[in-house]
C-alpha atoms as a PDB file:
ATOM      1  CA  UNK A   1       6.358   3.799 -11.157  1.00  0.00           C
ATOM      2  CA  UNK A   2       2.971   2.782 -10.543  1.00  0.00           C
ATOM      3  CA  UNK A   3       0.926   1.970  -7.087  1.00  0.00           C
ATOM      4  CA  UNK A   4       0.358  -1.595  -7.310  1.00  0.00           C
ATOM      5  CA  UNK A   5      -2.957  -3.347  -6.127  1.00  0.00           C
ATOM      6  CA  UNK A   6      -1.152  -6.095  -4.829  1.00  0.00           C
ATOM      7  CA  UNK A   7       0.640  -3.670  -2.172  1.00  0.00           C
ATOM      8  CA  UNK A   8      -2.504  -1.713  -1.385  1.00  0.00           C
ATOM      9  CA  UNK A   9      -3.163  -3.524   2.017  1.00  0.00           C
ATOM     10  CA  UNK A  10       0.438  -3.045   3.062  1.00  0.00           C
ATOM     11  CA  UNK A  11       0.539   0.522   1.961  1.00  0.00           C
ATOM     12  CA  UNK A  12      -2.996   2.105   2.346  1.00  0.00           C
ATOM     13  CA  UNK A  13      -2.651   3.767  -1.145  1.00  0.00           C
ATOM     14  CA  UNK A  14      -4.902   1.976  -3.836  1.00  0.00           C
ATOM     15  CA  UNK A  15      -3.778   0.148  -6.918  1.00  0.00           C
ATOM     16  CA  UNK A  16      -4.034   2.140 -10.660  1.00  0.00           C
ATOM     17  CA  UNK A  17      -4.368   0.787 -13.440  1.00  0.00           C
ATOM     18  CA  UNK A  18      -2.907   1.900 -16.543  1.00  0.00           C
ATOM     19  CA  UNK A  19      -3.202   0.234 -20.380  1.00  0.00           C
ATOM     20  CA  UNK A  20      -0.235  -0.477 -22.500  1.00  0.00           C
ATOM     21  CA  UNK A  21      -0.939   2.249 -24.947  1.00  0.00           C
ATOM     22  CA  UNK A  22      -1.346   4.970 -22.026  1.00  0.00           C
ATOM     23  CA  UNK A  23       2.464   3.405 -20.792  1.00  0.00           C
ATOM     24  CA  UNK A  24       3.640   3.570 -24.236  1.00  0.00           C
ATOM     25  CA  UNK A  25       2.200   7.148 -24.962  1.00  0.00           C
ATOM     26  CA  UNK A  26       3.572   8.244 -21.686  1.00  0.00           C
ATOM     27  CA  UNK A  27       6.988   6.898 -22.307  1.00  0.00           C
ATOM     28  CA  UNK A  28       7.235   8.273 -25.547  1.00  0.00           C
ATOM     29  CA  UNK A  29       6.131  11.718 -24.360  1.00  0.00           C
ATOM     30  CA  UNK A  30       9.143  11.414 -21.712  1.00  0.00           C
ATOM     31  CA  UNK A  31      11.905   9.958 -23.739  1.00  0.00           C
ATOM     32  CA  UNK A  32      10.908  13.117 -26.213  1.00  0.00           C
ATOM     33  CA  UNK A  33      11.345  15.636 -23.751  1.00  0.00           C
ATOM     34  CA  UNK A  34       7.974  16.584 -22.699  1.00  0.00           C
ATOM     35  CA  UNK A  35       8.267  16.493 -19.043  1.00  0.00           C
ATOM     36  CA  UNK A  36      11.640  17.657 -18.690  1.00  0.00           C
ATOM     37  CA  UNK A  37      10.585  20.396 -16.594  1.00  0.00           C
ATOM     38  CA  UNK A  38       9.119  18.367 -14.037  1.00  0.00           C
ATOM     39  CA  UNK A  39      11.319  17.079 -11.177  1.00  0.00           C
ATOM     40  CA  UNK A  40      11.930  13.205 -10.717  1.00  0.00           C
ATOM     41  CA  UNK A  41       9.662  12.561  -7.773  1.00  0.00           C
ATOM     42  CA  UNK A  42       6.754  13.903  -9.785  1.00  0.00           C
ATOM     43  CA  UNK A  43       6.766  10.342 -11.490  1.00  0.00           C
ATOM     44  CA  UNK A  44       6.561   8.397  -8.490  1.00  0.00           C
ATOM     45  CA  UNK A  45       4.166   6.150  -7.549  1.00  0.00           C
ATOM     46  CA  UNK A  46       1.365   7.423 -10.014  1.00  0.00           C
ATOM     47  CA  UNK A  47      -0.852   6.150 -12.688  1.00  0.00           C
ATOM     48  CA  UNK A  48      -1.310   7.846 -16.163  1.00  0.00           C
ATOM     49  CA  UNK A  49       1.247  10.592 -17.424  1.00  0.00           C
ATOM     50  CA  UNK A  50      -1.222  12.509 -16.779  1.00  0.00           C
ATOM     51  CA  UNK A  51      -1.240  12.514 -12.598  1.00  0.00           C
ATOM     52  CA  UNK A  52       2.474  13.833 -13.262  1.00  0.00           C
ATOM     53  CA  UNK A  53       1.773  16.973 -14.942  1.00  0.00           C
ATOM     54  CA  UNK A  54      -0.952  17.589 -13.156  1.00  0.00           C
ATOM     55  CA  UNK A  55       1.282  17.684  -9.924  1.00  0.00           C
END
């Protein structure tokens, strides 16, 4: 899941934005396996794939 802009003054975190072939990539690279080792909450509320492995 994503931070959304919308919620930013309710939640003090800010929006991110992320393009359709970032989501895409990023699905792809989780349905394959990829990120298997990381744990579910490492997915939560970030932006790119990337924010997840980086931890």
């Amino acid at each position: 899941s994503q931070p959304f802009f919308v919620a930013e003054v309710f939640t003090g975190s800010p929006g991110k934005y992320v393009t359709l072939k970032d989501t895409i990539a990023g699905f792809k690279a989780i349905v394959g396996g990829e990120y298997d080792h990381l744990p579910e909450q490492a997915f939560y509320m970030i932006g790119g794939i990337e924010e997840a492995a980086a931890g």
